[in-house]
PDB file of N, CA and C in Angstrom:
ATOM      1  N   UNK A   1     -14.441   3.931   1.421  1.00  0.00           N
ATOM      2  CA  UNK A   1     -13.911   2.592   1.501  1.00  0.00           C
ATOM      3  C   UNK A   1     -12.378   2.619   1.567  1.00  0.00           C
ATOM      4  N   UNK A   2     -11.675   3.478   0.936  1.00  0.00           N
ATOM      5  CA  UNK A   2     -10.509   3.883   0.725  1.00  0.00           C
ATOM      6  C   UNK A   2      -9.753   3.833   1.651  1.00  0.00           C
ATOM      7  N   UNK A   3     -10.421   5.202   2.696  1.00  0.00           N
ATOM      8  CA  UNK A   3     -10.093   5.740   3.857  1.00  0.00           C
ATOM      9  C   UNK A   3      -9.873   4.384   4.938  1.00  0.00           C
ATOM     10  N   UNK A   4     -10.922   3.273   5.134  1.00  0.00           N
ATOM     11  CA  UNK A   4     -10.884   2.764   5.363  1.00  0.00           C
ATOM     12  C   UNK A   4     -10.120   1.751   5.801  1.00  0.00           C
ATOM     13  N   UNK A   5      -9.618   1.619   4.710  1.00  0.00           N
ATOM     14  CA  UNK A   5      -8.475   0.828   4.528  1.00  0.00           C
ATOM     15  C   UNK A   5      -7.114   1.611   5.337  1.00  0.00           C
ATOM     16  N   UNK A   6      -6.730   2.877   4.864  1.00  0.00           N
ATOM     17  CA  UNK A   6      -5.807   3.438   5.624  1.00  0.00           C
ATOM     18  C   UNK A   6      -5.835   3.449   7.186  1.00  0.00           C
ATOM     19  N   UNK A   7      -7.128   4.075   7.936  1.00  0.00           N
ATOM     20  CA  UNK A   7      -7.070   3.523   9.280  1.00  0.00           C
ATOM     21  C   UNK A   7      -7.028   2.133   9.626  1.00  0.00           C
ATOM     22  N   UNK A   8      -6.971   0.969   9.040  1.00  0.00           N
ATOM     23  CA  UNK A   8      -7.217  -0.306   9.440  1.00  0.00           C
ATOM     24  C   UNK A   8      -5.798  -0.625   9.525  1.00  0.00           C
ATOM     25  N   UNK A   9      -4.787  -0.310   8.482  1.00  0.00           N
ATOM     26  CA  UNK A   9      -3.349  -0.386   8.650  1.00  0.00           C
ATOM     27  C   UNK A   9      -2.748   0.238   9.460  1.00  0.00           C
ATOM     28  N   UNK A  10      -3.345   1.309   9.952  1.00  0.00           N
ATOM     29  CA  UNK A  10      -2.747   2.204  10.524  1.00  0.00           C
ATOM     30  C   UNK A  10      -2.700   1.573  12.377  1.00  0.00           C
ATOM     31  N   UNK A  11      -4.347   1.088  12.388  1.00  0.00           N
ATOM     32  CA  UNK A  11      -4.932   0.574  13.680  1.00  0.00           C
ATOM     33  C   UNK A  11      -3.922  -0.909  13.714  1.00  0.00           C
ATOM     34  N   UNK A  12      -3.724  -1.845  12.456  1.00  0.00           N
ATOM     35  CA  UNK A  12      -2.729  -2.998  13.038  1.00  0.00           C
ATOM     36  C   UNK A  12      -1.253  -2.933  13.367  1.00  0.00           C
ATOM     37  N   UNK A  13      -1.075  -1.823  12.468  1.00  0.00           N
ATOM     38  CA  UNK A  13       0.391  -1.081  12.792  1.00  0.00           C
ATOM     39  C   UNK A  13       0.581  -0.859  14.002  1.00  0.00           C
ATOM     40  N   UNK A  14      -0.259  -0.014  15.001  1.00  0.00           N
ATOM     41  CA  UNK A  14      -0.444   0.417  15.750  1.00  0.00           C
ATOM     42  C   UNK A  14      -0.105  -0.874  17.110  1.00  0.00           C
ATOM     43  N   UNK A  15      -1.471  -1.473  16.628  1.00  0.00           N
ATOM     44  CA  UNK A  15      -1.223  -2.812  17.733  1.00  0.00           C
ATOM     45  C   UNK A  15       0.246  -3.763  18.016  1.00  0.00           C
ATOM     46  N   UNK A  16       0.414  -4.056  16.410  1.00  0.00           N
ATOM     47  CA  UNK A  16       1.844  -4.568  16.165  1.00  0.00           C
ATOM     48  C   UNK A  16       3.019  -3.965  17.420  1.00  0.00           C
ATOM     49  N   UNK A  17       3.239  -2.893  17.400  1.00  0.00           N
ATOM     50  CA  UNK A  17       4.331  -1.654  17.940  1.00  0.00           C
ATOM     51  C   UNK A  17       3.679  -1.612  19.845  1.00  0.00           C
ATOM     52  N   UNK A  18       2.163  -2.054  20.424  1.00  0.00           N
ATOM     53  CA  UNK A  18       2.310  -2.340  21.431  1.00  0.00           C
ATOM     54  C   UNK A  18       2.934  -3.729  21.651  1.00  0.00           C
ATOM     55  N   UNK A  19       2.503  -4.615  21.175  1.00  0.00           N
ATOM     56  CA  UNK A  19       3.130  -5.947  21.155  1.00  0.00           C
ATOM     57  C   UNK A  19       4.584  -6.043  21.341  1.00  0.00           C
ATOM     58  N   UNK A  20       4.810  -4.882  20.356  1.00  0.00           N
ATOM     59  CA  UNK A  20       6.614  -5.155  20.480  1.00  0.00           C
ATOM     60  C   UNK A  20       7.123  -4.179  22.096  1.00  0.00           C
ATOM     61  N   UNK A  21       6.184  -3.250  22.272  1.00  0.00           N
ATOM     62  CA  UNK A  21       6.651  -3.048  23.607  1.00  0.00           C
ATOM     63  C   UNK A  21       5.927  -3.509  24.581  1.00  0.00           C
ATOM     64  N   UNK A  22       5.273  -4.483  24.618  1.00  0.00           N
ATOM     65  CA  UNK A  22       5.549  -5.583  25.633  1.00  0.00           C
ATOM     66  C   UNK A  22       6.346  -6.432  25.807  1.00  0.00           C
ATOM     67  N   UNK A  23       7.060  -7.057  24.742  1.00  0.00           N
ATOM     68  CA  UNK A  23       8.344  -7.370  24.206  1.00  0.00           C
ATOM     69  C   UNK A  23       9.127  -7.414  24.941  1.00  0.00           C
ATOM     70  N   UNK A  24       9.552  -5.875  24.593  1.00  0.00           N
ATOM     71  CA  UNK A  24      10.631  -5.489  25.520  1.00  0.00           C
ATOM     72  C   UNK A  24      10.492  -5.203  26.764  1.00  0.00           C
ATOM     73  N   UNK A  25       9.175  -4.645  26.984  1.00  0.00           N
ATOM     74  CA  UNK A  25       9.254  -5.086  28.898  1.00  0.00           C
ATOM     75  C   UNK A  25       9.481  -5.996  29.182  1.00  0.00           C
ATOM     76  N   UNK A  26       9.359  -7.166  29.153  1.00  0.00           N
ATOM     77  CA  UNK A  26       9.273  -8.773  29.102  1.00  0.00           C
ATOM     78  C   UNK A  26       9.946  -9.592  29.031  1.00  0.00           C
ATOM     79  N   UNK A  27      11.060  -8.039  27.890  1.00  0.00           N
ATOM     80  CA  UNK A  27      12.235  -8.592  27.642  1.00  0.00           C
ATOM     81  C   UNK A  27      12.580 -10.241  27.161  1.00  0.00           C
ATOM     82  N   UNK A  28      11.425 -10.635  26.122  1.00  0.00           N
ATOM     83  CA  UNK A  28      10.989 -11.325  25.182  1.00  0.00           C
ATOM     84  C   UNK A  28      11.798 -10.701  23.768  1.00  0.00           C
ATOM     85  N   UNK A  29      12.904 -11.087  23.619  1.00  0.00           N
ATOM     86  CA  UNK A  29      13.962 -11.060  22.629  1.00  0.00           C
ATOM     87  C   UNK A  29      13.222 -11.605  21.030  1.00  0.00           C
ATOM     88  N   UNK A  30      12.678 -12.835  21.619  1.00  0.00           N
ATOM     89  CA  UNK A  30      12.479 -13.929  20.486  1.00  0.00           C
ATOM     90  C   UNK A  30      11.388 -13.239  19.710  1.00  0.00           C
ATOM     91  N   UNK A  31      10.497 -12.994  20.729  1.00  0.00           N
ATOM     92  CA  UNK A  31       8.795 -12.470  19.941  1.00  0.00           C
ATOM     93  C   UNK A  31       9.507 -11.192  19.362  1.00  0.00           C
ATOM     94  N   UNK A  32      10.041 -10.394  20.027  1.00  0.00           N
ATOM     95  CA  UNK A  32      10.251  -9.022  19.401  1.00  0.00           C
ATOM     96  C   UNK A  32      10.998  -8.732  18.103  1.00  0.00           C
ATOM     97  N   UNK A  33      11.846  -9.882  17.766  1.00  0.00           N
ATOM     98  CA  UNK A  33      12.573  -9.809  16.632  1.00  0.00           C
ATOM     99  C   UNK A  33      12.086 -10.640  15.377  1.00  0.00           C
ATOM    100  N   UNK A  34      11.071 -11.913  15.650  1.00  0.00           N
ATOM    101  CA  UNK A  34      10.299 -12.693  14.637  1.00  0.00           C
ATOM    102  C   UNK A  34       9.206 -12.590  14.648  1.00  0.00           C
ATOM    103  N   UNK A  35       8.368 -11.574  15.438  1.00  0.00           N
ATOM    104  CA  UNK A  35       6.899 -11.625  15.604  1.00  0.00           C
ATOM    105  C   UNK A  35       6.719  -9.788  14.987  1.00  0.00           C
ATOM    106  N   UNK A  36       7.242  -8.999  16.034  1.00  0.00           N
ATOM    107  CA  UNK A  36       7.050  -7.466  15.757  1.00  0.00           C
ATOM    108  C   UNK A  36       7.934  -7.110  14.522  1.00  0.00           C
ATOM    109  N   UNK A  37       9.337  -7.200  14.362  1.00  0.00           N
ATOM    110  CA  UNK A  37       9.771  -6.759  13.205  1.00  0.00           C
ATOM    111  C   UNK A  37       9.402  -7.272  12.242  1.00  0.00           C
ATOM    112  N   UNK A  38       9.207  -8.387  12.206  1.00  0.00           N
ATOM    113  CA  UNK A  38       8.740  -9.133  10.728  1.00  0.00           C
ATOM    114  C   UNK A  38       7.197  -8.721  10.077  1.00  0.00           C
ATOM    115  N   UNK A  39       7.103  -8.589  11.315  1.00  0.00           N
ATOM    116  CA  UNK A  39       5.127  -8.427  11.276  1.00  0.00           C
ATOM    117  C   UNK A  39       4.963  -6.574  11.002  1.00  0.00           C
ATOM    118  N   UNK A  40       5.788  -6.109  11.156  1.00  0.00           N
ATOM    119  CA  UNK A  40       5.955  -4.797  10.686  1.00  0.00           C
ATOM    120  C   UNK A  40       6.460  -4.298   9.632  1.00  0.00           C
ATOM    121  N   UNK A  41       6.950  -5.643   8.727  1.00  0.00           N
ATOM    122  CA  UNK A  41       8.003  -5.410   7.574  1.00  0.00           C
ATOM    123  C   UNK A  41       7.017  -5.537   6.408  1.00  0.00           C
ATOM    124  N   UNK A  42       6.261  -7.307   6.881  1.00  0.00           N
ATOM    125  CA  UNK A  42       5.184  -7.379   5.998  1.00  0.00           C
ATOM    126  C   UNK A  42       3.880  -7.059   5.850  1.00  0.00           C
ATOM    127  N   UNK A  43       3.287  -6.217   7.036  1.00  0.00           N
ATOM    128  CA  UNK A  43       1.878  -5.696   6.805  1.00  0.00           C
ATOM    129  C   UNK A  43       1.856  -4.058   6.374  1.00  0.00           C
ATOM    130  N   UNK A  44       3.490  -3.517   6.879  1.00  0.00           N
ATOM    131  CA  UNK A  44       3.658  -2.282   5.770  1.00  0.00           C
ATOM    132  C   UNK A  44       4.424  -2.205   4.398  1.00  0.00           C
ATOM    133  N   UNK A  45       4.992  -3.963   4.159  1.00  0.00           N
ATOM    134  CA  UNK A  45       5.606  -3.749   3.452  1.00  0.00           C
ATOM    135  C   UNK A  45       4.283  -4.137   1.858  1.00  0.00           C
ATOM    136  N   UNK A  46       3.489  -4.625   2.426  1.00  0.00           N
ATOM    137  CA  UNK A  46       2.379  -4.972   1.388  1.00  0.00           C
ATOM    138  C   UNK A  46       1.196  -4.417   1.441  1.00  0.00           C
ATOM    139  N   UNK A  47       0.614  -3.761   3.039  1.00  0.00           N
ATOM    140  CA  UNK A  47      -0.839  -2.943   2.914  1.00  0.00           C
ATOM    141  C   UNK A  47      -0.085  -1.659   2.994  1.00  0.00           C
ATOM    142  N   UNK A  48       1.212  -1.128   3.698  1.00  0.00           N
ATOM    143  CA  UNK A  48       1.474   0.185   3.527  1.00  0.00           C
ATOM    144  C   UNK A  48       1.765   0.765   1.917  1.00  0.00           C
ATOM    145  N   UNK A  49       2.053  -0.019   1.146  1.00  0.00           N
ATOM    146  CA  UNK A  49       2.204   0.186  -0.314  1.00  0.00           C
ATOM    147  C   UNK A  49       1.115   0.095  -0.955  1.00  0.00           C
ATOM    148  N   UNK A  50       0.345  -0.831  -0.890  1.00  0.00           N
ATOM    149  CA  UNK A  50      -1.570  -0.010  -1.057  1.00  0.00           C
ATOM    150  C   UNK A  50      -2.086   1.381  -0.556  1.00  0.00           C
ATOM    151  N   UNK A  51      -1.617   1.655   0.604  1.00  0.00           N
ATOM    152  CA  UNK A  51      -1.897   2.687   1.138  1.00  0.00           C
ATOM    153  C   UNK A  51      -1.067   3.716   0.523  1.00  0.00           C
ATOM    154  N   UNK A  52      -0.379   3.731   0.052  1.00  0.00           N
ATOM    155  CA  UNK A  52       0.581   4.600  -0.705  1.00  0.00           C
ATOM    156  C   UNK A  52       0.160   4.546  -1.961  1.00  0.00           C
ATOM    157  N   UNK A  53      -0.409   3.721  -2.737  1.00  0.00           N
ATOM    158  CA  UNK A  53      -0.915   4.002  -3.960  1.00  0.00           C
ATOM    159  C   UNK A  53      -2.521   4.461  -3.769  1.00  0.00           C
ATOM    160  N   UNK A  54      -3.102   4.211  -3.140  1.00  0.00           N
ATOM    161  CA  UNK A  54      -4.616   4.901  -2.905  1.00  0.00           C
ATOM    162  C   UNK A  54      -4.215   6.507  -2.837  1.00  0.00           C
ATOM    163  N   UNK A  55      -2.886   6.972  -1.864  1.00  0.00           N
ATOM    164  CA  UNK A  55      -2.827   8.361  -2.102  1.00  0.00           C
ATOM    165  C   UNK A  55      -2.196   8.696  -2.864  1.00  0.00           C
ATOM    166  N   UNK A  56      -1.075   8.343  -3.814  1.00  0.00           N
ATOM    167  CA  UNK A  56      -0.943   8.875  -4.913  1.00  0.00           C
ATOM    168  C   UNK A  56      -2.110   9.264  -5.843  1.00  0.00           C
ATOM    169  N   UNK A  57      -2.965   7.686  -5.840  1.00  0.00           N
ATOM    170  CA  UNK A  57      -4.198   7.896  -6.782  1.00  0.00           C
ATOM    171  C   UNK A  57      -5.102   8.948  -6.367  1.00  0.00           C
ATOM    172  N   UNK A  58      -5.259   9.925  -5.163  1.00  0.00           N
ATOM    173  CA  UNK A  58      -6.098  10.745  -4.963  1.00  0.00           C
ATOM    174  C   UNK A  58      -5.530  12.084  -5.822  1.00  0.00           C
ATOM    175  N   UNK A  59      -4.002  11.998  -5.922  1.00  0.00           N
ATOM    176  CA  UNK A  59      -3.651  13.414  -6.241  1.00  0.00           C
ATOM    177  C   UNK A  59      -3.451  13.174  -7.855  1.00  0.00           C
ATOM    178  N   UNK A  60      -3.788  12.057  -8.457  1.00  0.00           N
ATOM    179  CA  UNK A  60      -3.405  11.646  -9.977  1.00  0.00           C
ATOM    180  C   UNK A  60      -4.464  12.336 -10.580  1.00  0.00           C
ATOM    181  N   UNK A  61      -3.768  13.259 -11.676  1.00  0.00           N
ATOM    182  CA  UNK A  61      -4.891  14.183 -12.661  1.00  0.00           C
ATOM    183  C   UNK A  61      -5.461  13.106 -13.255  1.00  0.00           C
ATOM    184  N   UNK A  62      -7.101  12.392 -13.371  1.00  0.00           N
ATOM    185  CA  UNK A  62      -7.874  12.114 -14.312  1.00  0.00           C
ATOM    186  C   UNK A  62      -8.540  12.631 -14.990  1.00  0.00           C
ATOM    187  N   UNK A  63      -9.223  13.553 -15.596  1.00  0.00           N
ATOM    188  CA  UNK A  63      -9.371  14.496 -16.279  1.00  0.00           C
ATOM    189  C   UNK A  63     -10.058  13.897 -17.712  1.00  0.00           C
ATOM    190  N   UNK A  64     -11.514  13.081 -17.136  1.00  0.00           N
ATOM    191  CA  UNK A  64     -12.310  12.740 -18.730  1.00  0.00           C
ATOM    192  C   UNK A  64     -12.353  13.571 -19.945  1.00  0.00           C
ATOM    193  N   UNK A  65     -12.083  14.801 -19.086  1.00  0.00           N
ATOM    194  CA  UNK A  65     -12.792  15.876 -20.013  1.00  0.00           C
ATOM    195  C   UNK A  65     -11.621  16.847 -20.677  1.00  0.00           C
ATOM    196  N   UNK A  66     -10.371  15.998 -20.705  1.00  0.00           N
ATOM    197  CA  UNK A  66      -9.309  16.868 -21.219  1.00  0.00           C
ATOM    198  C   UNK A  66      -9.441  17.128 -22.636  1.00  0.00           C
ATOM    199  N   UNK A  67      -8.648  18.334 -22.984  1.00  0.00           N
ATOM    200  CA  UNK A  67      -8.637  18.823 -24.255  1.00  0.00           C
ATOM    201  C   UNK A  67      -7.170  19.089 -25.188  1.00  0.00           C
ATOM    202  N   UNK A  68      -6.293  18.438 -23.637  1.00  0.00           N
ATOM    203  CA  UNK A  68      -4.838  18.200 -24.411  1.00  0.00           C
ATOM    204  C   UNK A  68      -5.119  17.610 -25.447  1.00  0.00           C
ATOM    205  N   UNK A  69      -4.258  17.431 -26.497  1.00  0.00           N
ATOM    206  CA  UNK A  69      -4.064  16.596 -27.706  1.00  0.00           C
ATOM    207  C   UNK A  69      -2.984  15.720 -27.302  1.00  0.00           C
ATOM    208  N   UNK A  70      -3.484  14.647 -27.528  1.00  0.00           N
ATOM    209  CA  UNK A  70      -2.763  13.179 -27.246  1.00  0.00           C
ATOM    210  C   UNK A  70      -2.893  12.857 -25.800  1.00  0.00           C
ATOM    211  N   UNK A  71      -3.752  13.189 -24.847  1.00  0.00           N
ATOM    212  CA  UNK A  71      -3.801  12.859 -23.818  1.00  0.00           C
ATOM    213  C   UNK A  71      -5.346  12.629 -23.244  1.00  0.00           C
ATOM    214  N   UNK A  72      -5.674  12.483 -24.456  1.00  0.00           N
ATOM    215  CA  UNK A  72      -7.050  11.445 -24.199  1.00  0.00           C
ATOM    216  C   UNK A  72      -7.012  10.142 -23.575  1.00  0.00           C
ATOM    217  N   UNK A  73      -6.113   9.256 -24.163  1.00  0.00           N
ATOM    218  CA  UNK A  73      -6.412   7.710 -23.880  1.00  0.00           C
ATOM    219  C   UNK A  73      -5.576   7.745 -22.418  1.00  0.00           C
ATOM    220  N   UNK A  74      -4.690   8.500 -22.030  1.00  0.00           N
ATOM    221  CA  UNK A  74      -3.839   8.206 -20.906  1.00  0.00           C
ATOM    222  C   UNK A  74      -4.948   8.907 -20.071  1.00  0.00           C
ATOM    223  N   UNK A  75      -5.304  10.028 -20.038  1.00  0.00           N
ATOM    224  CA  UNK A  75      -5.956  10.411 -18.584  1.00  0.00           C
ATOM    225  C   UNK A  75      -7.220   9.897 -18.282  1.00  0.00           C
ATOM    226  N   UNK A  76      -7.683   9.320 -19.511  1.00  0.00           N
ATOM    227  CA  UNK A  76      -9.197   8.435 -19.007  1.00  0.00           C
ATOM    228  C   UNK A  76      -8.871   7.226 -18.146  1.00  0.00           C
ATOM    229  N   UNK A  77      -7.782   6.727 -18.122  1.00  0.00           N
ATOM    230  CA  UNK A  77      -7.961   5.408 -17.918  1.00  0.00           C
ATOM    231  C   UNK A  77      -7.151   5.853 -16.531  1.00  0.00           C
ATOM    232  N   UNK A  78      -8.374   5.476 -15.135  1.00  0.00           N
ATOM    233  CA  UNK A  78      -7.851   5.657 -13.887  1.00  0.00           C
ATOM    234  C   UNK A  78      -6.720   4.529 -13.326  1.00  0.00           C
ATOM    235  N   UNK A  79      -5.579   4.276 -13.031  1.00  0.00           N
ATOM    236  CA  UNK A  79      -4.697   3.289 -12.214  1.00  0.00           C
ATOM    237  C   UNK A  79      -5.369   2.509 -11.475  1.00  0.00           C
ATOM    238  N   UNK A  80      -4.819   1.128 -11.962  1.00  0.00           N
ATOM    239  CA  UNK A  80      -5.725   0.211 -10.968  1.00  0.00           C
ATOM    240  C   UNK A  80      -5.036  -0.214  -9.921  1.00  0.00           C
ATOM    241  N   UNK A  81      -5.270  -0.215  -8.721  1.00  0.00           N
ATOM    242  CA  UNK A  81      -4.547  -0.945  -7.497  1.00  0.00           C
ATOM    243  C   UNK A  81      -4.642  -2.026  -7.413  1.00  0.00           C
ATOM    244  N   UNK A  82      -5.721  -2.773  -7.518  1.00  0.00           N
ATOM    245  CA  UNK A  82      -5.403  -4.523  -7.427  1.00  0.00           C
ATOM    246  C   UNK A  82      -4.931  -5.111  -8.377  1.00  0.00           C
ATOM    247  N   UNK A  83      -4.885  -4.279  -9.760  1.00  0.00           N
ATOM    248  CA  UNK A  83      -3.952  -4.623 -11.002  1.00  0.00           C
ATOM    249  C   UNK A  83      -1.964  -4.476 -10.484  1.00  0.00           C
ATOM    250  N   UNK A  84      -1.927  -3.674  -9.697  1.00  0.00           N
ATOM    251  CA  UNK A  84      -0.244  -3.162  -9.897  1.00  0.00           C
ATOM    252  C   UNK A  84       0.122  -4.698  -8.308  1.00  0.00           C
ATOM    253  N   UNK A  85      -1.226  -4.407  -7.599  1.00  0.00           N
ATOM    254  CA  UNK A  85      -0.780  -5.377  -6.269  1.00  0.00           C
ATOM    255  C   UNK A  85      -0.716  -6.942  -6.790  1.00  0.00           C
ATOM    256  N   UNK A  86      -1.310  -7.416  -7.500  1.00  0.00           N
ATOM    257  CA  UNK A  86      -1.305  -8.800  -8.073  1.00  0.00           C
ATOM    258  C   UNK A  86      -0.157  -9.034  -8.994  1.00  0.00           C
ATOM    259  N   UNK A  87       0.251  -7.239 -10.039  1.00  0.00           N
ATOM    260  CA  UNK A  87       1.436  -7.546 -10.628  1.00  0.00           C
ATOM    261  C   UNK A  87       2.339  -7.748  -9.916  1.00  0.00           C
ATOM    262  N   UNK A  88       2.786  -7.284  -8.880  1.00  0.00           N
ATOM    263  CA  UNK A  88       3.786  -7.102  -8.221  1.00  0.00           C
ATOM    264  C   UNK A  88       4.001  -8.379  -7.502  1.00  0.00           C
ATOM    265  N   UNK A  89       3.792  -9.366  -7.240  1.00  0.00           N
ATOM    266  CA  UNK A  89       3.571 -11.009  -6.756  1.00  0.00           C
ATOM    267  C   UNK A  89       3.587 -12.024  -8.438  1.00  0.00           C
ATOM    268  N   UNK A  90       2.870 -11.794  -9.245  1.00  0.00           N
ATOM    269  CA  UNK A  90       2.653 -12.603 -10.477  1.00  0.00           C
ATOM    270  C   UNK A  90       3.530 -12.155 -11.742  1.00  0.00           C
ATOM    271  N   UNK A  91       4.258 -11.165 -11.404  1.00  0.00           N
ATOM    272  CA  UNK A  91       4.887 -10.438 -12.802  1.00  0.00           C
ATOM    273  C   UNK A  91       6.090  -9.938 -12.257  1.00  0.00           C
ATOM    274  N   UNK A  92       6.374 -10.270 -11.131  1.00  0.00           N
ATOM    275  CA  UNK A  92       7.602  -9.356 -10.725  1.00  0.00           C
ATOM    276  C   UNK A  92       7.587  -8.078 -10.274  1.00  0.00           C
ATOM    277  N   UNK A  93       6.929  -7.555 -10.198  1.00  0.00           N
ATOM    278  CA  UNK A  93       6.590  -5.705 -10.483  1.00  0.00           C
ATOM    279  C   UNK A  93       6.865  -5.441 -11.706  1.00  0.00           C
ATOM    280  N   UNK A  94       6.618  -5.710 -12.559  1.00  0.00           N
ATOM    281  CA  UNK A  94       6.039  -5.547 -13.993  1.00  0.00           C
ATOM    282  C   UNK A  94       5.202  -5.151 -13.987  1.00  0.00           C
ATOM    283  N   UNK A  95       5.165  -3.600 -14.560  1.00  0.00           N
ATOM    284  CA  UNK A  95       3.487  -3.389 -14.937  1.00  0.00           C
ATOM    285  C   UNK A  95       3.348  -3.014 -16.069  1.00  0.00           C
ATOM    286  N   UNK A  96       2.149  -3.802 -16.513  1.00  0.00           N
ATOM    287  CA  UNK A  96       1.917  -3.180 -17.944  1.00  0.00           C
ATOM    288  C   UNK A  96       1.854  -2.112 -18.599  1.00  0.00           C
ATOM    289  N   UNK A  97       2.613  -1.593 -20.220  1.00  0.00           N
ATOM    290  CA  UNK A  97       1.556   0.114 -20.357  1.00  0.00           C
ATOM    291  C   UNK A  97       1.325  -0.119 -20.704  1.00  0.00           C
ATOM    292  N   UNK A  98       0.418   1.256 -20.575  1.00  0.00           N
ATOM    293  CA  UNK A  98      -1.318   1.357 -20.916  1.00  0.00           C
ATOM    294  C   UNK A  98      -1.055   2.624 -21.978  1.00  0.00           C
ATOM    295  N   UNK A  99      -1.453   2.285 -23.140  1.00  0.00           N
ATOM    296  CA  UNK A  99      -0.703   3.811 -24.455  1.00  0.00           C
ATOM    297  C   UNK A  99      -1.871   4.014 -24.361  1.00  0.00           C
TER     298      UNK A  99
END
């Protein structure tokens, strides 16, 4: 489902960046500067940062079964993405810790 998500940004990204070079063949100034840049600012500036936390979260040690001392309660508890994406709109980018 994950993965998913990464090609789907990747596939509107994609489209976005022909658009803008039709643009400029077209030499359509207006679309290319309020339609493609903008539209490239905010669908990577909000699904590319999902996509950036899905792969951090692949390489994040969770580790139920650790035997550090004192690192029980932190490595059980996996990072939530729709927790940090909702903070980041409702809290400022505030995110809560988690001790």
């Amino acid at each position: 489902m994950k993965i998913s998500v990464i090609i789907a940004v990747a596939h509107m990204s994609m489209g976005i960046v022909v658009k803008g070079l039709n643009a400029l063949y077209f030499k359509q100034k207006v679309v290319f500067w309020f339609e493609v840049v903008t539209g490239l600012i905010i669908l990577n500036g909000l699904f590319g940062w999902m996509d950036a936390l899905i792969i951090i979260k692949w390489f994040y040690a969770m580790n139920p079964y650790s035997s550090l001392p004192g690192m029980e309660a932190k490595i059980n508890q996996a990072p939530s993405i729709i927790s940090v994406m909702i903070n980041n709109f409702l809290a400022g980018g505030a995110q809560p810790f988690v001790s």
